[in-house]
Protein backbone atom coordinates (compact mmCIF):
# COMPACT_ATOMS: atom_id res chain seq x y z
CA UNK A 1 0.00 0.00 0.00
CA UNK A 2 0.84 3.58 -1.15
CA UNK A 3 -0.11 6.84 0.63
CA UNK A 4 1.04 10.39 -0.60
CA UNK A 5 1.05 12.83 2.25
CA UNK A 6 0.60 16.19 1.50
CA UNK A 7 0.75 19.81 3.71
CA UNK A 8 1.15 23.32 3.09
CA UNK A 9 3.95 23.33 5.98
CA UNK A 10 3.34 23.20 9.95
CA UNK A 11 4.22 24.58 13.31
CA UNK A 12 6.08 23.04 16.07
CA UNK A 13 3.50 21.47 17.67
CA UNK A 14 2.43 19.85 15.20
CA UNK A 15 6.01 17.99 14.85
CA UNK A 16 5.42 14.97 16.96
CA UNK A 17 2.04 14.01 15.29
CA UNK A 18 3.77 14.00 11.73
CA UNK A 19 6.58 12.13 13.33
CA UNK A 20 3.80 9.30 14.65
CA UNK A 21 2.32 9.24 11.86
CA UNK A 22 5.28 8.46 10.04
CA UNK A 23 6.17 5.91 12.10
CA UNK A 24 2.93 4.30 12.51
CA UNK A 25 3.09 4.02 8.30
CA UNK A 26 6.36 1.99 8.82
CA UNK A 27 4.94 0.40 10.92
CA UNK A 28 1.91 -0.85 8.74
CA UNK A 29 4.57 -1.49 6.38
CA UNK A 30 2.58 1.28 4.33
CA UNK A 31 5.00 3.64 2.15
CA UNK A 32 4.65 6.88 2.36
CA UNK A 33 5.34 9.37 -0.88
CA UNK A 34 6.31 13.15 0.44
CA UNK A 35 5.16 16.46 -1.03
CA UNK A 36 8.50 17.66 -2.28
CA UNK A 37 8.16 21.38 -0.68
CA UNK A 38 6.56 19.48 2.63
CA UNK A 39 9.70 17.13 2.82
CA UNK A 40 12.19 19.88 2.36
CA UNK A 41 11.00 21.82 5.90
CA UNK A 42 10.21 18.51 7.59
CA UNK A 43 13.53 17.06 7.30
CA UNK A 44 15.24 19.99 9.10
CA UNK A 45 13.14 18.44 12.00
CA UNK A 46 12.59 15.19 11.27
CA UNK A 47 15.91 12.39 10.64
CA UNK A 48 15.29 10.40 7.26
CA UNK A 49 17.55 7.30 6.86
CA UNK A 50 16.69 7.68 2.96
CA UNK A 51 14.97 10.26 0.52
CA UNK A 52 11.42 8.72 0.16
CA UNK A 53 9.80 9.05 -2.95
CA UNK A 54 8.44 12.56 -3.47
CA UNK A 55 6.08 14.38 -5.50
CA UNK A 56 5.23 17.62 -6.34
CA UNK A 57 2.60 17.27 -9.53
CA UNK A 58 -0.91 15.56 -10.15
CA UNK A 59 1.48 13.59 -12.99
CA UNK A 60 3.59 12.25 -10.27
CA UNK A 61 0.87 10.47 -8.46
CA UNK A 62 -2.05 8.58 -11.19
CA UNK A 63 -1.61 5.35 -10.69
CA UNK A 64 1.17 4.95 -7.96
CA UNK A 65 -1.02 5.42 -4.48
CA UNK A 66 -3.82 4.42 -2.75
CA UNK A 67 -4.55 6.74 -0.63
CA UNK A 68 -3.59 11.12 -0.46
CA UNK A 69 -3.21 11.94 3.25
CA UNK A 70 -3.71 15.88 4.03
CA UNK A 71 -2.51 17.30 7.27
CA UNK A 72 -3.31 20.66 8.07
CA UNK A 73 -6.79 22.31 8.03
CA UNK A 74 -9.65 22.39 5.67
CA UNK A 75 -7.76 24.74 3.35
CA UNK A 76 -4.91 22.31 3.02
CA UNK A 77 -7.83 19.73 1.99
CA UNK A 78 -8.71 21.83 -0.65
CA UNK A 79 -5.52 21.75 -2.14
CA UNK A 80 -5.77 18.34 -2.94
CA UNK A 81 -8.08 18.62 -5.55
CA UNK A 82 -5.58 20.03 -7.86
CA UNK A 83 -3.57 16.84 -7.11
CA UNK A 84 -5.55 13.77 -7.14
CA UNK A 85 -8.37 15.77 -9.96
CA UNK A 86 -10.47 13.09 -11.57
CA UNK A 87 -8.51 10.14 -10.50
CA UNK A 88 -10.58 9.00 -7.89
CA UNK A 89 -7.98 8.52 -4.92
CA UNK A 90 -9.57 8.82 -1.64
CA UNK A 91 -8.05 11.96 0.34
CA UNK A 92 -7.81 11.43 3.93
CA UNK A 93 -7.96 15.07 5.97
CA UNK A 94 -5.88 14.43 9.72
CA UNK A 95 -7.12 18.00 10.94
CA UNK A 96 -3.84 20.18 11.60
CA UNK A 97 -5.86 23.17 12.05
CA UNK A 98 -8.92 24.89 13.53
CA UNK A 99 -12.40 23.85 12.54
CA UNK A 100 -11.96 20.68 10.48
CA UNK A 101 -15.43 20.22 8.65
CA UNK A 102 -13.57 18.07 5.54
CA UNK A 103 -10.23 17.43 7.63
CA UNK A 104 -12.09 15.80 10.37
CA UNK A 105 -9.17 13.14 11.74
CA UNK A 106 -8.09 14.09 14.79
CA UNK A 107 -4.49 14.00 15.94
CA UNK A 108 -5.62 11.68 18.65
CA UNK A 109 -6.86 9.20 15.93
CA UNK A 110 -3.56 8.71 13.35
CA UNK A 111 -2.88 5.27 14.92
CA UNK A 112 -7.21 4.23 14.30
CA UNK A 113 -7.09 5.96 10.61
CA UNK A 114 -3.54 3.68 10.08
CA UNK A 115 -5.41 0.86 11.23
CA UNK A 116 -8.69 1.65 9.43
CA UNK A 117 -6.42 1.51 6.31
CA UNK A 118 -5.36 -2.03 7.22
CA UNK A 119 -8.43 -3.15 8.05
CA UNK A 120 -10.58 -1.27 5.09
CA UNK A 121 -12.66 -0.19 7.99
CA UNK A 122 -13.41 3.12 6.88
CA UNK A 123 -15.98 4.80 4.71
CA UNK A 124 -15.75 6.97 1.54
CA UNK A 125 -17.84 9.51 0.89
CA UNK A 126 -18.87 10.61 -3.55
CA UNK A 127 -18.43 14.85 -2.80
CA UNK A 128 -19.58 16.95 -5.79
CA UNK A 129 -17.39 19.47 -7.38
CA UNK A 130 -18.53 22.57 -9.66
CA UNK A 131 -16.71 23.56 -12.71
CA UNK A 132 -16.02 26.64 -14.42
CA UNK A 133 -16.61 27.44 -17.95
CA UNK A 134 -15.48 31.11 -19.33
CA UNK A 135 -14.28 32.70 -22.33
CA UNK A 136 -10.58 33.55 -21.60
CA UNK A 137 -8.46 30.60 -20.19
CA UNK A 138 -9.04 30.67 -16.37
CA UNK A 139 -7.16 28.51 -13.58
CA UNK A 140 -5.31 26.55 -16.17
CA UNK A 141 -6.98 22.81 -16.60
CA UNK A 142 -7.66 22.62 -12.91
CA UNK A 143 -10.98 24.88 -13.46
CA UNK A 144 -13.14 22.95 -10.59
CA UNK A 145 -13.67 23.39 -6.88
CA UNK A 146 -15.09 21.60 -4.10
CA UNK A 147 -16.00 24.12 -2.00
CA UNK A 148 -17.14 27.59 -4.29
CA UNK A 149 -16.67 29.57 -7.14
CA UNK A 150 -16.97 33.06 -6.60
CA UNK A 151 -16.68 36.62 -7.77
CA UNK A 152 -15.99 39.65 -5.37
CA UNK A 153 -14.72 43.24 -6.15
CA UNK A 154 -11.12 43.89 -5.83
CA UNK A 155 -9.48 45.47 -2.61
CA UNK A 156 -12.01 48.49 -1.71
CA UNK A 157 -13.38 49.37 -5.16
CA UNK A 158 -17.02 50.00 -5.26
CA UNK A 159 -19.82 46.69 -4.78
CA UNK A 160 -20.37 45.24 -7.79
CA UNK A 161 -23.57 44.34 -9.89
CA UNK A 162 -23.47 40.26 -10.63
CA UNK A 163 -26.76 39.59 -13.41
CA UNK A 164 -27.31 36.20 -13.12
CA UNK A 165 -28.78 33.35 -15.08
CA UNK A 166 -30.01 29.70 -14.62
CA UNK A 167 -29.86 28.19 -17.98
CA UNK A 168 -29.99 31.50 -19.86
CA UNK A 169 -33.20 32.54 -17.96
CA UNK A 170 -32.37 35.68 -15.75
CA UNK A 171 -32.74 35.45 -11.97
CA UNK A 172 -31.55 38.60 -10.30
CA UNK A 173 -28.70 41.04 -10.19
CA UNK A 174 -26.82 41.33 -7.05
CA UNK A 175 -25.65 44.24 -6.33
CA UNK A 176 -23.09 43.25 -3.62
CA UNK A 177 -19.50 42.62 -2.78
CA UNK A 178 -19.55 39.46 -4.49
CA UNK A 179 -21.68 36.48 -5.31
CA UNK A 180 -21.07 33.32 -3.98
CA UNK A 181 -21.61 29.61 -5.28
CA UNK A 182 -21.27 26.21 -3.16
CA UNK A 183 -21.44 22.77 -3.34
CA UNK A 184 -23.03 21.05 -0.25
CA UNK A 185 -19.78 20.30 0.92
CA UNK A 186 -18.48 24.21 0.10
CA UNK A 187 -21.92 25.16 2.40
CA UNK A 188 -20.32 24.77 5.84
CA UNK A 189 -17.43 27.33 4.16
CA UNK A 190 -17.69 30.77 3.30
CA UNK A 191 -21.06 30.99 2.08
CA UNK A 192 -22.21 29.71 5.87
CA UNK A 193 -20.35 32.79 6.82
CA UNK A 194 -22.10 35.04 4.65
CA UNK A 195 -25.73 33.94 5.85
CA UNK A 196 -25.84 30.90 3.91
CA UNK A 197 -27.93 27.19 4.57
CA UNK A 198 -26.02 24.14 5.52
CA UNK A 199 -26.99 21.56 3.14
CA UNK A 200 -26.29 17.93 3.31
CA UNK A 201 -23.27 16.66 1.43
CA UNK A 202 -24.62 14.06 -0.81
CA UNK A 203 -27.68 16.66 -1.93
CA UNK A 204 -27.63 17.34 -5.54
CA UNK A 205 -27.86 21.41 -4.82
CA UNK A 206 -25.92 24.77 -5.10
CA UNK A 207 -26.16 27.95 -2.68
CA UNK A 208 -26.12 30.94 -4.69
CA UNK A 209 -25.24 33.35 -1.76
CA UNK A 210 -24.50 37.24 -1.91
CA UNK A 211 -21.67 38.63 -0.01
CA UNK A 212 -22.91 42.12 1.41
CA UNK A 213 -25.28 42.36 -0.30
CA UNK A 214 -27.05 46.29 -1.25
CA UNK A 215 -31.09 45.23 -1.09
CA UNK A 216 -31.78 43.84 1.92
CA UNK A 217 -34.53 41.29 0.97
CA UNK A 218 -31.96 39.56 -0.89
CA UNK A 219 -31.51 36.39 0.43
CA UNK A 220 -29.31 32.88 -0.04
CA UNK A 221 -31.14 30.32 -2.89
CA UNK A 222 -30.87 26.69 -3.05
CA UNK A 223 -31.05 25.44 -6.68
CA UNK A 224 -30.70 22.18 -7.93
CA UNK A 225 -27.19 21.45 -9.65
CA UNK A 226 -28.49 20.44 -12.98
CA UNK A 227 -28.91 24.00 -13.86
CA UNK A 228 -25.72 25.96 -15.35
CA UNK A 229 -25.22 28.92 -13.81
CA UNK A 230 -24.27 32.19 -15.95
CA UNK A 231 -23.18 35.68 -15.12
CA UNK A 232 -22.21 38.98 -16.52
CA UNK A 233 -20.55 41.63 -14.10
CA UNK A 234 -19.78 45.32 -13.78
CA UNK A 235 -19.42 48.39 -11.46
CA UNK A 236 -17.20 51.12 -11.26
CA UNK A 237 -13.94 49.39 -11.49
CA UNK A 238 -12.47 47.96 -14.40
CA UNK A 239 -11.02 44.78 -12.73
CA UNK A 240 -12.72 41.94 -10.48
CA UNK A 241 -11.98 38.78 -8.30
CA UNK A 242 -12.62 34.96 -9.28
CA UNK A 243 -11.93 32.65 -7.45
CA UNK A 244 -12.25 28.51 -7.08
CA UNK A 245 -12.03 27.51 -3.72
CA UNK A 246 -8.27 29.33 -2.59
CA UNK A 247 -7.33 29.92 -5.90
CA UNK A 248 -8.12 33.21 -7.18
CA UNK A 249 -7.96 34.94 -11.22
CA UNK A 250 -8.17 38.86 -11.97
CA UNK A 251 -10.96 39.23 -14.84
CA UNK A 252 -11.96 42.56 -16.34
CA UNK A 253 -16.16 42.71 -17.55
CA UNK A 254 -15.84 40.73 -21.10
CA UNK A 255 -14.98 37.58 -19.38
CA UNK A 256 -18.22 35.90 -19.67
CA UNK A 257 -18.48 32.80 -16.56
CA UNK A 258 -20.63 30.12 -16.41
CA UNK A 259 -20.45 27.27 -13.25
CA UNK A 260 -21.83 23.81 -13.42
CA UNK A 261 -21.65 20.34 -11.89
CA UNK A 262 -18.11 18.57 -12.38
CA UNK A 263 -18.70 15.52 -14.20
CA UNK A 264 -16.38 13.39 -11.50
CA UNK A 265 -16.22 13.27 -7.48
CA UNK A 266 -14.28 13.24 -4.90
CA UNK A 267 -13.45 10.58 -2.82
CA UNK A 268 -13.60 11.91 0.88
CA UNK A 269 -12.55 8.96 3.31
CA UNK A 270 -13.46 9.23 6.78
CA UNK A 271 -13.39 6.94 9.64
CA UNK A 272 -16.80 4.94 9.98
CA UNK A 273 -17.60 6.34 13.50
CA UNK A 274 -17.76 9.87 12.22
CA UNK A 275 -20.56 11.29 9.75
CA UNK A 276 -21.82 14.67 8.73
CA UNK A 277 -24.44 15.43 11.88
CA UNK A 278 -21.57 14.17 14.51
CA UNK A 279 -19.27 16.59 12.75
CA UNK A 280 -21.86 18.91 12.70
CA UNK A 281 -22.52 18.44 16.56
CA UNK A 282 -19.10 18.80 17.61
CA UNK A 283 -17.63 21.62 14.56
CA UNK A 284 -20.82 24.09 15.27
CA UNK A 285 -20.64 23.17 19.25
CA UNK A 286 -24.20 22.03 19.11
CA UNK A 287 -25.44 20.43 22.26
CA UNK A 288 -23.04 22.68 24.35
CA UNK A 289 -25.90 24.04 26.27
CA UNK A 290 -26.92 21.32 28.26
CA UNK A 291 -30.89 21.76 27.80
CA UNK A 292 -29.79 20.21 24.29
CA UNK A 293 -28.70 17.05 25.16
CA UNK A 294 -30.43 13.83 25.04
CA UNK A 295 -30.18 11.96 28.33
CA UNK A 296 -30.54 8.00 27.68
């Protein structure tokens, strides 16, 4: 068994837990394949007897691993997609940083999720991306997301008016800091933030969600993902924001943008002892007031 670990670096606490890790992969007799940049500031910490076999492109991995291990926070996660894209290896998030809604392993749990790999005790979960369509070339051929696509004005330019259209029929224009559009998975992200539903992963939906937006009586709309979403911006300024989960493109108001569903999934593994209302539970701290809490 192959797994390719992956992280956008780390802090000193977190030093021991890759070092278990590590060794609990040796253990399993499970090799382990290094993000090149990753390996480079771990081994000033951490000994290697040998180089392991690195990586540092989606070609370097098709074919060669089982399983894409990614240790830091849900932003790290996101990452991934540009890595494992269409090629249905299961990404494994061992949460490194705050929250943790898609990188829900805990560092208390790298010896179970080791095991679970032995043991195939774990469960993977089909997550829906959105792609991106536009008329200039836009985030090279990674243009999909698994948490949003959005558009926003740059720095502190003037809001923005977003007309938007499901399937070439026209729904409203936003006139707002930006216009927001999530998977189920991407709901629990920034369009939560911005006033935005939670909506079950495996729903077949996208949040259109404003970010400040003018009108008041503009609110977040659920529609279902078989629609292709279209939109044609402008304001004051000549230049605007879009981005794809972290990644982010400057695009002037010719560049004509349309989102859809992704034609493949992800593969989200997580242990089978964990599902979306525990993580909701714990990630949202509901059931902290007592008065909430079923006695048995």
């Amino acid at each position: 068994m192959q797994v390719a670990l992956y992280s956008r670096g780390f802090i000193t606490e977190d030093i021991a837990n890759i070092r278990l890790l590590l060794e609990e992969l040796q253990r399993a007799d499970i090799d382990a394949i290094i993000y090149e940049p990753f390996y480079h500031t771990l081994q000033q910490h951490i000994p290697f007897d040998n180089t392991p076999p690195l990586f540092s492109s989606a070609e370097d991995l098709p074919g060669k691993i089982d399983f894409l291990v990614s240790l830091g926070g849900d932003g790290t996660l996101l990452d991934t997609v540009c890595y494992v894209r269409d090629t249905n290896i299961p990404v494994i998030g061992i949460n490194f940083g705050r929250l943790g809604f898609l990188a829900s392993i805990g560092k208390d749990e790298i010896h179970a999720l080791v095991q679970a790999l032995l043991n195939r005790t774990y469960v993977v979960d089909q997550r829906s991306l959105l792609h991106l369509d536009a008329n200039v070339p836009l985030f090279g051929d990674v243009p999909y997301a698994l948490n949003e696509f959005t558009i926003h004005k740059k720095d502190t330019s003037a809001m923005v008016k977003i007309h938007t259209y499901l399937n070439g029929e026209f729904l409203n224009t936003y006139w707002a800091d930006g216009l927001i559009v999530a998977t189920p998975t991407g709901s629990t992200g920034y369009s939560l933030s911005c006033g935005g539903p939670i909506v079950f992963p495996d729903a077949g939906n996208f949040v259109i969600t404003p970010v400040a937006p003018h009108n008041l009586n503009v609110r977040p709309i659920i529609v279902p993902n078989d629609n292709i979403i279209s939109f044609e911006v402008e304001g004051r300024s000549d230049q605007f924001l879009c981005t794809l989960d972290s990644r982010m493109e400057t695009i002037d108001n010719t560049v004509q943008l349309a989102v859809k569903k992704e034609q493949f999934k992800l593969s989200l593994l997580r242990l089978d002892d964990s599902n979306f209302l525990h993580t909701l539970r714990n990630k949202l701290l509901w059931g902290i007031d007592a008065r909430n809490t079923i006695k048995i």
